[in-house]
C-alpha atoms as a PDB file:
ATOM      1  CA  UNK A   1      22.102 -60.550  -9.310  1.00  0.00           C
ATOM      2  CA  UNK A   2      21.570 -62.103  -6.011  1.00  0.00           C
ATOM      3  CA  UNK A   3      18.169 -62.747  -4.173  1.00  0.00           C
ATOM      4  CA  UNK A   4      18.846 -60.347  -1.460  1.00  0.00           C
ATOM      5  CA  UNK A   5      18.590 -57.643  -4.099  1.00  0.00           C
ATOM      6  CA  UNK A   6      15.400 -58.404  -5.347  1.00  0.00           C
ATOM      7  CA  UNK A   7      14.467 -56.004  -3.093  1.00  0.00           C
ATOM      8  CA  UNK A   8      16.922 -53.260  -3.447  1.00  0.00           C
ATOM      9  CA  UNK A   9      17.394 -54.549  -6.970  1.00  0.00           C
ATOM     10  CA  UNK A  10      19.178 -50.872  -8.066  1.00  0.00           C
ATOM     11  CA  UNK A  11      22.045 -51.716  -5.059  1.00  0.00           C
ATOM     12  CA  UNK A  12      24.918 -53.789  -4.920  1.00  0.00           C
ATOM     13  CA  UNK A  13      24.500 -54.979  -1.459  1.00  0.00           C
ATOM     14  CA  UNK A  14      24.843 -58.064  -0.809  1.00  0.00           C
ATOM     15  CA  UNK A  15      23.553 -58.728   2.896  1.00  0.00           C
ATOM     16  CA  UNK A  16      20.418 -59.452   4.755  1.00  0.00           C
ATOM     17  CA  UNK A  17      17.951 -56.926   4.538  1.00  0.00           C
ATOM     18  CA  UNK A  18      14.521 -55.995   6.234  1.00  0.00           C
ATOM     19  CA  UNK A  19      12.157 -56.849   3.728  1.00  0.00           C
ATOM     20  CA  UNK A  20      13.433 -60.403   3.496  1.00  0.00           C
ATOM     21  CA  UNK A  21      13.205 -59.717   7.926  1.00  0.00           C
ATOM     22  CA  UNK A  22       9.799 -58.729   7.595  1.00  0.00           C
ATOM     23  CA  UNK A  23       8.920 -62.357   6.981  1.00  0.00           C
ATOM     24  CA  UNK A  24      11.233 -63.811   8.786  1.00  0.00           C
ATOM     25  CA  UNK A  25      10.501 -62.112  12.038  1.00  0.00           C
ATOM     26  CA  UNK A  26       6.432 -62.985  11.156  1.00  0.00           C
ATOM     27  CA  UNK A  27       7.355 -66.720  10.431  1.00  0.00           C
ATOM     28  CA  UNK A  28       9.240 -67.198  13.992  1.00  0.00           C
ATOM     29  CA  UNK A  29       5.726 -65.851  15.839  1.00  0.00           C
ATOM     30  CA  UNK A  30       3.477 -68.197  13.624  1.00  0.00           C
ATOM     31  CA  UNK A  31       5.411 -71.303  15.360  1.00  0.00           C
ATOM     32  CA  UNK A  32       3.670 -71.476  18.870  1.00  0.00           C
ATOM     33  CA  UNK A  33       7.465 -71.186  20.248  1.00  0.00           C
ATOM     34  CA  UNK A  34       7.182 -67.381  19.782  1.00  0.00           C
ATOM     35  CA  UNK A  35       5.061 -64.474  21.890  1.00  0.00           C
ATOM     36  CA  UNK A  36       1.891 -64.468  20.245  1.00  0.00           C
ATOM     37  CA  UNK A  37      -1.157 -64.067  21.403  1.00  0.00           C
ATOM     38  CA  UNK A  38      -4.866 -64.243  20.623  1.00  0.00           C
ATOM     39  CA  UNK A  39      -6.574 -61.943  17.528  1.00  0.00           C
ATOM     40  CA  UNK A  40      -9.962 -62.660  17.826  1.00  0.00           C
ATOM     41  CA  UNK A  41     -12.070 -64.121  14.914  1.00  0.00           C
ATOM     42  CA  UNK A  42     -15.374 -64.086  13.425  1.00  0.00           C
ATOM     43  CA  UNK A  43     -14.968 -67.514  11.847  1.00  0.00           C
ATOM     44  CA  UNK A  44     -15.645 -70.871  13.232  1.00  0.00           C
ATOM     45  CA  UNK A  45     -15.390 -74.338  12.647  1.00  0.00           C
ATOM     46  CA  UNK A  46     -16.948 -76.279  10.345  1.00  0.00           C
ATOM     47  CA  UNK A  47     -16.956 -79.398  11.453  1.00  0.00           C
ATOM     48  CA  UNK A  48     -18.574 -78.588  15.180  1.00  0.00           C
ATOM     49  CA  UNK A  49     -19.319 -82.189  16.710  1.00  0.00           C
ATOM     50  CA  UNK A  50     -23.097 -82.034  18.340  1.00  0.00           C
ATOM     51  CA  UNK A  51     -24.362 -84.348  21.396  1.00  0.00           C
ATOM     52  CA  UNK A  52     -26.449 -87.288  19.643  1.00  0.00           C
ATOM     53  CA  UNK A  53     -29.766 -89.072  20.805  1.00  0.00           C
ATOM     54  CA  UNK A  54     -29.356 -92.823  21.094  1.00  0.00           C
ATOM     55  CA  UNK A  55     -32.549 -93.545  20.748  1.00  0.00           C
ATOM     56  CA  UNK A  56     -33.439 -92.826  17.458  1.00  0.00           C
ATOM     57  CA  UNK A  57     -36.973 -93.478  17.614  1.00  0.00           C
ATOM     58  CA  UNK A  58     -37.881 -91.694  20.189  1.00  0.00           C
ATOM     59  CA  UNK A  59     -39.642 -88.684  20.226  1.00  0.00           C
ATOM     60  CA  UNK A  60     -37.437 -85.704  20.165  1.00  0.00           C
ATOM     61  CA  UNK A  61     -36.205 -84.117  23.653  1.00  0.00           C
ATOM     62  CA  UNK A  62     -37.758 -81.565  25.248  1.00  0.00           C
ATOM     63  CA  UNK A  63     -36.182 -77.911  23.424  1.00  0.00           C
ATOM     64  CA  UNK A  64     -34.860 -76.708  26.920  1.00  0.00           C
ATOM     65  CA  UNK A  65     -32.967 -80.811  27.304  1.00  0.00           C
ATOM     66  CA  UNK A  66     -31.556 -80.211  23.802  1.00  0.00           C
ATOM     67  CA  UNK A  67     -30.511 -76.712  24.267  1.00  0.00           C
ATOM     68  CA  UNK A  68     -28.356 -77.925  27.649  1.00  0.00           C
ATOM     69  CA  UNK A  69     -26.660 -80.713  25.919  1.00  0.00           C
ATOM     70  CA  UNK A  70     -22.587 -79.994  25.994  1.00  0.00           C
ATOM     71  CA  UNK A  71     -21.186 -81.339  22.667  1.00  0.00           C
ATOM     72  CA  UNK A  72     -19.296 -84.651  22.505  1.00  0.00           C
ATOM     73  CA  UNK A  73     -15.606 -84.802  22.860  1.00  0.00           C
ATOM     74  CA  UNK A  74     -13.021 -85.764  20.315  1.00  0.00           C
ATOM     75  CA  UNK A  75     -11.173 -87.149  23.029  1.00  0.00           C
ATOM     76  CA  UNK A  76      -7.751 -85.185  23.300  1.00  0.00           C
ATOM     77  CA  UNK A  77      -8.376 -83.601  26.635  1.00  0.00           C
ATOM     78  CA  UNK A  78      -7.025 -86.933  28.235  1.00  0.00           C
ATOM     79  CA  UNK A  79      -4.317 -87.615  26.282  1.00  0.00           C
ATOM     80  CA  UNK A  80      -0.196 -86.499  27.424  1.00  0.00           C
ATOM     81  CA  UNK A  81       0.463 -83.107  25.299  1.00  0.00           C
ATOM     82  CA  UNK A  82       2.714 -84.326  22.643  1.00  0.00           C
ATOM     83  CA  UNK A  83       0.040 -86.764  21.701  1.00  0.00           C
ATOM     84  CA  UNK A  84      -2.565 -83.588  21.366  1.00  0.00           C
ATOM     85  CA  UNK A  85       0.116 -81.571  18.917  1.00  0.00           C
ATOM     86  CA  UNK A  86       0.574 -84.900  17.270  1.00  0.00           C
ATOM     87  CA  UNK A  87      -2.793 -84.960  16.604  1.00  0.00           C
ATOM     88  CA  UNK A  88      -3.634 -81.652  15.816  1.00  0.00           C
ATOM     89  CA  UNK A  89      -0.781 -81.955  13.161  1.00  0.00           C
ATOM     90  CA  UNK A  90      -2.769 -84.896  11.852  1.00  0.00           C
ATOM     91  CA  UNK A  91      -6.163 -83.114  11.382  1.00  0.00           C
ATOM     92  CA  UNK A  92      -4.576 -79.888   9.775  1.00  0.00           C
ATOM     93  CA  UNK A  93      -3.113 -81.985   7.073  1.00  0.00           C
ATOM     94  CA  UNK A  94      -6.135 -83.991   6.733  1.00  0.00           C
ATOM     95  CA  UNK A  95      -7.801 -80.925   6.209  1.00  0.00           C
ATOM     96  CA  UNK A  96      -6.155 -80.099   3.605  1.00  0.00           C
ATOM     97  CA  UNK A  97      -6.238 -76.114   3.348  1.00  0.00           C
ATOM     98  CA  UNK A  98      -7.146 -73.045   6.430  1.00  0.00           C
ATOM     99  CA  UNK A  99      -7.012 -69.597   7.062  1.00  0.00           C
ATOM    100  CA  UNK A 100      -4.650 -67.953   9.412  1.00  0.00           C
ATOM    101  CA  UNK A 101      -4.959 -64.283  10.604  1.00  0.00           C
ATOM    102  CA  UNK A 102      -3.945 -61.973  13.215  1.00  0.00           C
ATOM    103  CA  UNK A 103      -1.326 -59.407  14.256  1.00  0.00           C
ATOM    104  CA  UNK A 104       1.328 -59.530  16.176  1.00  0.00           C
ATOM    105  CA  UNK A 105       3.796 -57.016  17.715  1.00  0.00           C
ATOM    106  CA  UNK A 106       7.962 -57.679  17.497  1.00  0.00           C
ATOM    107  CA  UNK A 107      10.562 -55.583  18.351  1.00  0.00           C
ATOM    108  CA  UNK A 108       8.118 -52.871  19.054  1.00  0.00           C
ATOM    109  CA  UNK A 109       6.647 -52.966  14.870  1.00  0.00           C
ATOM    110  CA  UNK A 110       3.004 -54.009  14.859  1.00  0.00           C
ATOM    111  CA  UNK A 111       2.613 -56.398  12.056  1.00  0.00           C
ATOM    112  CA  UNK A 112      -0.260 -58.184  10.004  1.00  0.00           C
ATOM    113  CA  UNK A 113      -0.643 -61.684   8.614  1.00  0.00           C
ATOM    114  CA  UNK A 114      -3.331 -62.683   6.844  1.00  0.00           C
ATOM    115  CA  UNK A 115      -3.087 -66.027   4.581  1.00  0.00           C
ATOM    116  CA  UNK A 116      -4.896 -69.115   2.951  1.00  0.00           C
ATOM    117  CA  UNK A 117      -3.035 -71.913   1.803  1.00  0.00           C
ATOM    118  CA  UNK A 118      -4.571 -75.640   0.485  1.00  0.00           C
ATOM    119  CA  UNK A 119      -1.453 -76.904   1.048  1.00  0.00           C
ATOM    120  CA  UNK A 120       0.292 -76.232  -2.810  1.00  0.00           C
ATOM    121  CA  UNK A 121      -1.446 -72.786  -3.315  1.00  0.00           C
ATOM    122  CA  UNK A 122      -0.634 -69.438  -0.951  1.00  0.00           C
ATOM    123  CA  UNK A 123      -2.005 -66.684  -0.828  1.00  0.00           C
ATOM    124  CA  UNK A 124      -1.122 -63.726   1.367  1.00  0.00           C
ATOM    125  CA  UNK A 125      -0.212 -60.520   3.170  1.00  0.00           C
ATOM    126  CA  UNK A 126       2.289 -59.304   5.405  1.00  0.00           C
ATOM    127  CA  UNK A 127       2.154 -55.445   6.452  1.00  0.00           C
ATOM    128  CA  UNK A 128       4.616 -53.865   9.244  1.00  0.00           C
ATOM    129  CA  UNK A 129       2.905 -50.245  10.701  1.00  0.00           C
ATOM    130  CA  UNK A 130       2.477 -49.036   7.349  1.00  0.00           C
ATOM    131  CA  UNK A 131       4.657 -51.427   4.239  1.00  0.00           C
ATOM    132  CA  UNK A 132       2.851 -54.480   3.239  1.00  0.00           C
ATOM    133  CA  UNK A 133       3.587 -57.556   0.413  1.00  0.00           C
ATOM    134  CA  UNK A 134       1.236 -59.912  -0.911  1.00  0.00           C
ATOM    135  CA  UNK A 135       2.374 -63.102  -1.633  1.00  0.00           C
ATOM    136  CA  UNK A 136       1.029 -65.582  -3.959  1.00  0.00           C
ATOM    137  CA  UNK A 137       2.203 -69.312  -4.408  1.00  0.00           C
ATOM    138  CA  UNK A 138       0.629 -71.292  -7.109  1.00  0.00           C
ATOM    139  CA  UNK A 139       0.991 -73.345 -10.067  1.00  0.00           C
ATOM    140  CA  UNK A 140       4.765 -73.791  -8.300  1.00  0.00           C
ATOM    141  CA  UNK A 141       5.485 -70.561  -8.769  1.00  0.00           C
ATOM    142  CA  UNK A 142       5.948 -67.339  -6.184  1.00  0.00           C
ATOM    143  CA  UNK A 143       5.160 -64.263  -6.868  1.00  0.00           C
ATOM    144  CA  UNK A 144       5.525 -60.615  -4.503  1.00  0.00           C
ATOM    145  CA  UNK A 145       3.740 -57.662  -4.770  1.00  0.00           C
ATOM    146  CA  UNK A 146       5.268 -54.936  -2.446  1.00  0.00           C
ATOM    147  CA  UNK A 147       3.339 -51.657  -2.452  1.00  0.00           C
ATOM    148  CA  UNK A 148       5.213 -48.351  -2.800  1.00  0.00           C
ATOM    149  CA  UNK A 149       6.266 -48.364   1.136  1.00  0.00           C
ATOM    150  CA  UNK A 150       7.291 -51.456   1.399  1.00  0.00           C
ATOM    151  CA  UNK A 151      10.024 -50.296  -1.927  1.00  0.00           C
ATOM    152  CA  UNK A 152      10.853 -47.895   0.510  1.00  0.00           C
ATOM    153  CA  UNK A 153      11.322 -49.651   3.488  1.00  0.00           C
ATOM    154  CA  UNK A 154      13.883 -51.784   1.611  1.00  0.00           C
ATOM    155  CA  UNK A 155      15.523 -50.132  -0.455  1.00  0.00           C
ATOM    156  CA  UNK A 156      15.763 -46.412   0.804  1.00  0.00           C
ATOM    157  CA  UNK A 157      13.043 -43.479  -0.346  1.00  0.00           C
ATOM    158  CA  UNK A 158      15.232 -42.996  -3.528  1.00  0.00           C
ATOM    159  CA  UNK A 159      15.367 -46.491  -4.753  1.00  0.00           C
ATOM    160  CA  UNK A 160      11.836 -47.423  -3.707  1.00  0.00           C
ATOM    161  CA  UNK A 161      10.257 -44.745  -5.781  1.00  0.00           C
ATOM    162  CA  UNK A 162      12.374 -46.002  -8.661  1.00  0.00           C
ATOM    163  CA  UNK A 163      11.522 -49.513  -7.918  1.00  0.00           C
ATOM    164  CA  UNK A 164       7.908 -48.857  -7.415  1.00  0.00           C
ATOM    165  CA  UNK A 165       7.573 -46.947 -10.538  1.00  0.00           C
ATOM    166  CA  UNK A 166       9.095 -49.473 -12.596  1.00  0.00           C
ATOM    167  CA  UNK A 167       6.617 -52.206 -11.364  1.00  0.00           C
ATOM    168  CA  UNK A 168       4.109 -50.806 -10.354  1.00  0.00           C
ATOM    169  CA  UNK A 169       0.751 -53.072  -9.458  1.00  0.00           C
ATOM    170  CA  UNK A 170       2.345 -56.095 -10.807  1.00  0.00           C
ATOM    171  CA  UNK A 171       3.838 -59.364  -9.342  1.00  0.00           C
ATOM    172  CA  UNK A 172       7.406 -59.916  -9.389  1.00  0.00           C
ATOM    173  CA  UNK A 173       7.972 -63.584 -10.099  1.00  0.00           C
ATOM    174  CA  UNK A 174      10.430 -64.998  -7.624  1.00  0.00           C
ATOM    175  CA  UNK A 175      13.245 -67.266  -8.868  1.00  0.00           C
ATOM    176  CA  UNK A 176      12.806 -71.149  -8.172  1.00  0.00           C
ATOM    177  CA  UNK A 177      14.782 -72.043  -5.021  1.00  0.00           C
ATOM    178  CA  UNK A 178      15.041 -68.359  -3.602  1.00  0.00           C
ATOM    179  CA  UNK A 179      15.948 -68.503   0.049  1.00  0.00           C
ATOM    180  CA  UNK A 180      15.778 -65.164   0.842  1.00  0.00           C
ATOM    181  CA  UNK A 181      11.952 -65.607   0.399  1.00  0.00           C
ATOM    182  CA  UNK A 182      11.478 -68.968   1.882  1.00  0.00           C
ATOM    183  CA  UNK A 183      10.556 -67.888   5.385  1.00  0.00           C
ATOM    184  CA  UNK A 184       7.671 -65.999   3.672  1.00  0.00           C
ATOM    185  CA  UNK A 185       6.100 -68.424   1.987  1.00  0.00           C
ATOM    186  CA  UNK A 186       6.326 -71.559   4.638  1.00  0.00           C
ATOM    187  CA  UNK A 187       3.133 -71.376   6.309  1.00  0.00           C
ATOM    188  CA  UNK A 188       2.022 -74.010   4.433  1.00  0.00           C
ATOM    189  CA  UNK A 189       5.108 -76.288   6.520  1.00  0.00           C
ATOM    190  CA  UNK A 190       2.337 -77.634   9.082  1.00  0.00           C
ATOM    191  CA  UNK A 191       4.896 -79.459  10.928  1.00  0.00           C
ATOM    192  CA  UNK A 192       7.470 -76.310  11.125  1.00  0.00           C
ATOM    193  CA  UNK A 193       4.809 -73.919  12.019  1.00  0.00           C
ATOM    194  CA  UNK A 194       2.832 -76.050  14.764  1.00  0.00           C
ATOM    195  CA  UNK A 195       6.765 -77.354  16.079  1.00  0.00           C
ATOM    196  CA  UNK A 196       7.762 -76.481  19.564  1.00  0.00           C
ATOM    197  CA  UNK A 197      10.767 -75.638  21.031  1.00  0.00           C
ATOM    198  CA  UNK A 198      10.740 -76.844  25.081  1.00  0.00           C
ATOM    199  CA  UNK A 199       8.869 -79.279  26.215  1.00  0.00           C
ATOM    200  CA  UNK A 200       5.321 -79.113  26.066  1.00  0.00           C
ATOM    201  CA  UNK A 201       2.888 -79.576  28.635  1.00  0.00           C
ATOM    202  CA  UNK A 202      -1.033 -79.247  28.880  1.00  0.00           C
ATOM    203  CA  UNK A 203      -2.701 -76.040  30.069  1.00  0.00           C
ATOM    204  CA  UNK A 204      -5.750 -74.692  30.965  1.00  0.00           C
ATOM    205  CA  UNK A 205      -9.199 -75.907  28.725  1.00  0.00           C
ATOM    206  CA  UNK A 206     -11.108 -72.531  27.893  1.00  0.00           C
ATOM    207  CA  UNK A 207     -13.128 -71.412  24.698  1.00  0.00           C
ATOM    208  CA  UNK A 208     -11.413 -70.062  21.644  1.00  0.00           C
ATOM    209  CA  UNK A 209     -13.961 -68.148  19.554  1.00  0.00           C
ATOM    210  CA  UNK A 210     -17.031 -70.025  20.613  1.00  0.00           C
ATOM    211  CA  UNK A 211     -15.362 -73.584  20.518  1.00  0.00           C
ATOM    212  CA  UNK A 212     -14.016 -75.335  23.611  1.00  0.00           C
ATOM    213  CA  UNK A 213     -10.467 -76.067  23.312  1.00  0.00           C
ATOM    214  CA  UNK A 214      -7.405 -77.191  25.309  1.00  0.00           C
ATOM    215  CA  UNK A 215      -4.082 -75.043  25.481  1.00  0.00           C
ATOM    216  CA  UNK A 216      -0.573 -76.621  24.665  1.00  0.00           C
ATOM    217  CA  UNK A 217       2.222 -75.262  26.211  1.00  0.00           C
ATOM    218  CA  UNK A 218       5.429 -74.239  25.221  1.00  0.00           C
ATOM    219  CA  UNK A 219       8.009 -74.193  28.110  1.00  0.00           C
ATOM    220  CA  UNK A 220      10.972 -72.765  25.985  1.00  0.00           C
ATOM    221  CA  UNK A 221      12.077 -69.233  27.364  1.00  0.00           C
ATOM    222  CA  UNK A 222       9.802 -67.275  24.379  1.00  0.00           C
ATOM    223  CA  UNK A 223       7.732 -70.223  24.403  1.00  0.00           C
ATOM    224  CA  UNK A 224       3.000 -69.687  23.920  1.00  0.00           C
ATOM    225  CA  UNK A 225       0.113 -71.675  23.933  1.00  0.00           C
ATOM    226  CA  UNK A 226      -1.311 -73.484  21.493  1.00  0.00           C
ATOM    227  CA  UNK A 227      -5.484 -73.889  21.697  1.00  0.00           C
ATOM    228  CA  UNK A 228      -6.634 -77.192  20.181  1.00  0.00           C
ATOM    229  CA  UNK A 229     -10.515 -77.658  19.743  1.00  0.00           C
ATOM    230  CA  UNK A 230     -11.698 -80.531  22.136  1.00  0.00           C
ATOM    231  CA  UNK A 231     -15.022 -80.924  19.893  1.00  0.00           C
ATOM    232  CA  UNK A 232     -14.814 -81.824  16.252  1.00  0.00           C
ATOM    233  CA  UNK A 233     -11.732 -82.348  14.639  1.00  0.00           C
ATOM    234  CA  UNK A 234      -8.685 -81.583  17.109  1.00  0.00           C
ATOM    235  CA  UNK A 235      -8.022 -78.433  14.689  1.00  0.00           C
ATOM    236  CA  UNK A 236      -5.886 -75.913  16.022  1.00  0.00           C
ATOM    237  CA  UNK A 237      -7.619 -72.823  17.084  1.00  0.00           C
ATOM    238  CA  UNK A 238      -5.313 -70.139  17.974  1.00  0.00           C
ATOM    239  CA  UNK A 239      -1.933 -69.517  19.193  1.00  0.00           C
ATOM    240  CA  UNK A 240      -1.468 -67.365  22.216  1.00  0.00           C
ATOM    241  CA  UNK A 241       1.626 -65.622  23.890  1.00  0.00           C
ATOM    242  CA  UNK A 242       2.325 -64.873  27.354  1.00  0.00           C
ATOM    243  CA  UNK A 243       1.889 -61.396  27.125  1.00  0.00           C
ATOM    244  CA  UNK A 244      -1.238 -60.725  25.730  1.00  0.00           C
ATOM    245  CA  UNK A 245       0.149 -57.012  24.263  1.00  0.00           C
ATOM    246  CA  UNK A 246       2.130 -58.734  20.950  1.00  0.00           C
ATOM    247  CA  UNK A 247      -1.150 -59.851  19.379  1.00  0.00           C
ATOM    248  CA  UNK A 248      -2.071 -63.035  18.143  1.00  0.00           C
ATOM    249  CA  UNK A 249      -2.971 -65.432  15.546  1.00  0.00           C
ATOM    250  CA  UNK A 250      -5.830 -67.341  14.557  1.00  0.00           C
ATOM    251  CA  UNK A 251      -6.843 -70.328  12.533  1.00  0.00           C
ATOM    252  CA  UNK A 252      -9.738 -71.220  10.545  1.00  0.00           C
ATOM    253  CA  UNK A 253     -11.663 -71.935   7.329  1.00  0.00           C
ATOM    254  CA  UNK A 254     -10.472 -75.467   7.755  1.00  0.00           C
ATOM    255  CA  UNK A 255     -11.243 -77.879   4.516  1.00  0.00           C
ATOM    256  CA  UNK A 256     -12.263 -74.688   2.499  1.00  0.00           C
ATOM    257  CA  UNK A 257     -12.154 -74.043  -1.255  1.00  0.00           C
ATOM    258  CA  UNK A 258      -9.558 -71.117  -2.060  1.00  0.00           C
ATOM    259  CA  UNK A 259     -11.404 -69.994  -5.667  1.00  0.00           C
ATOM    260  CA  UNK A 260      -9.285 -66.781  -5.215  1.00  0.00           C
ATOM    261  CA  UNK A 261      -5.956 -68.413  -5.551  1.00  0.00           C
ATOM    262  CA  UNK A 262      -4.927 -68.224  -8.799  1.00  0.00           C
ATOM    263  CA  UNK A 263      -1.842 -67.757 -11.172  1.00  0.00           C
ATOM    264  CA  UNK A 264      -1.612 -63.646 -11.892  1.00  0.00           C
ATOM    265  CA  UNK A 265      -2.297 -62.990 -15.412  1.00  0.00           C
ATOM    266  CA  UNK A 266       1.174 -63.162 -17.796  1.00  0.00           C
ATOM    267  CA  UNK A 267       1.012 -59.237 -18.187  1.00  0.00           C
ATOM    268  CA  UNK A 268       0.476 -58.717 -14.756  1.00  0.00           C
ATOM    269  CA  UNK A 269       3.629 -59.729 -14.059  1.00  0.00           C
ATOM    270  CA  UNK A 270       7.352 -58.843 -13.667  1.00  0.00           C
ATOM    271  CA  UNK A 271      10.858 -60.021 -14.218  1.00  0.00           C
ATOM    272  CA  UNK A 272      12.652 -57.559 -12.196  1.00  0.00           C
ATOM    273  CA  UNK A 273      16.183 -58.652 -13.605  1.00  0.00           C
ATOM    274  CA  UNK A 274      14.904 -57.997 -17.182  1.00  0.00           C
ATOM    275  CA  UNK A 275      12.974 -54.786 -15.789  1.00  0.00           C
ATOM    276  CA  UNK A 276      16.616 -53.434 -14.312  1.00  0.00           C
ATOM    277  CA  UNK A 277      18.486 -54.643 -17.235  1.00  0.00           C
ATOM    278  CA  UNK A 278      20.466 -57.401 -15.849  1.00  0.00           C
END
């Protein structure tokens, strides 16, 4: 049985379907290359870098002195563009796990992304105007966990009530070195996801959910911006299309400790070759 039909596991097709689309379509946006654009979030970074007093025995500053004080500057506002990705890069992986979330809009489908990865554990969802999959990557195993319309969506209304009967709310283990899946479970690629296409080129220096940040520019024909926080830890902010209609995706959580990834219980998951017999 091949990977493709994990999905439409009662088929004998053989070729590319949507569900294994789904991600890839959502993996092209999260590389700044593709039309995304901002999805505004509640969190912010941790690691905010405040003005300090040089004089540290003095008497504090007057509260109204303090207040005006701009942060200091990590520095990346005066250095060429490839340098800033190069650096952002740097301080992601440093970091060592984040949160990414947002929606974004292709070929006319609004979808959702919403994931947390430390860097060896995943944990996510996809969702397309209705179908969604969680995904879960730990322990060095995958694991999927389509709901009834997602069965649908990729296998027909037929075979996706079959499928989703047979396995129900559990996790269907993926086979090791399934390509099918890979696009789906690569947000954890730092370098992939934060590559560009064209050449990039600074843009305009604005704040990205309370935090001043510089934009990166992709110059390819689909080609966004990338935000980078010019305070703190270069940390990538956001990534942002040139039409602001498609959505966008943000980043934070950066450092944080993912207590909810963990390895589904045995019985709450699947083997869908044994489940169909194969």
């Amino acid at each position: 049985m091949s990977r493709a039909d994990i999905f439409v596991a009662v088929t004998d097709r053989h070729e590319s379907i949507r569900a294994t689309q789904f991600g890839g379509n959502i993996i092209m946006k999260v590389n700044f290359t593709g039309a995304v654009v901002v999805l505004a979030s509640t969190a912010l970074l941790a690691t905010g870098c405040a003005g300090q007093n040089d004089d540290k025995g003095a008497a504090a500053p007057p509260a109204a002195q303090a207040t005006s004080a701009a942060p200091a500057t990590n520095g990346v506002e005066a250095l060429e563009a490839e340098q800033i990705l190069d650096k952002a890069k740097a301080a992601l992986k440093k970091a060592g796990s984040f949160h990414m979330k947002g929606d974004i809009v292709t070929d006319g489908d609004k979808m959702g992304l919403d994931f947390k990865t430390d860097g060896t554990k995943i944990k996510g969802k996809l969702s397309m105007a209705g179908p969604s999959v969680e995904l879960l990557e730990v322990g060095g195993k995958r694991y999927i966990r389509p709901d009834a319309a997602f069965w649908g969506m990729s296998g027909g209304k037929e075979q996706g009530e079959q499928l989703a009967k047979l396995v129900g709310d559990r996790w269907v283990e993926v086979k090791a070195g399934d390509k099918d899946t890979a696009d789906m479970f690569g947000f954890s690629d730092i370098d992939s996801m934060l590559d560009a296409e064209g050449k990039v080129t600074k843009g305009q220096v604005k704040d990205v959910n309370g935090k001043p940040a510089i934009g990166l520019v992709d110059n390819s024909k689909d080609g966004g911006t990338l935000y980078i926080a010019t305070t703190g830890e270069p940390y990538p902010l956001r990534i942002e299309s040139k039409d602001a209609a498609e959505g966008g995706l943000d980043f934070s959580e950066f450092g944080a400790e993912f207590a909810d990834i963990v390895a589904p219980a045995a019985n709450d998951v699947v083997d869908l070759e044994k489940l169909m017999g194969k």
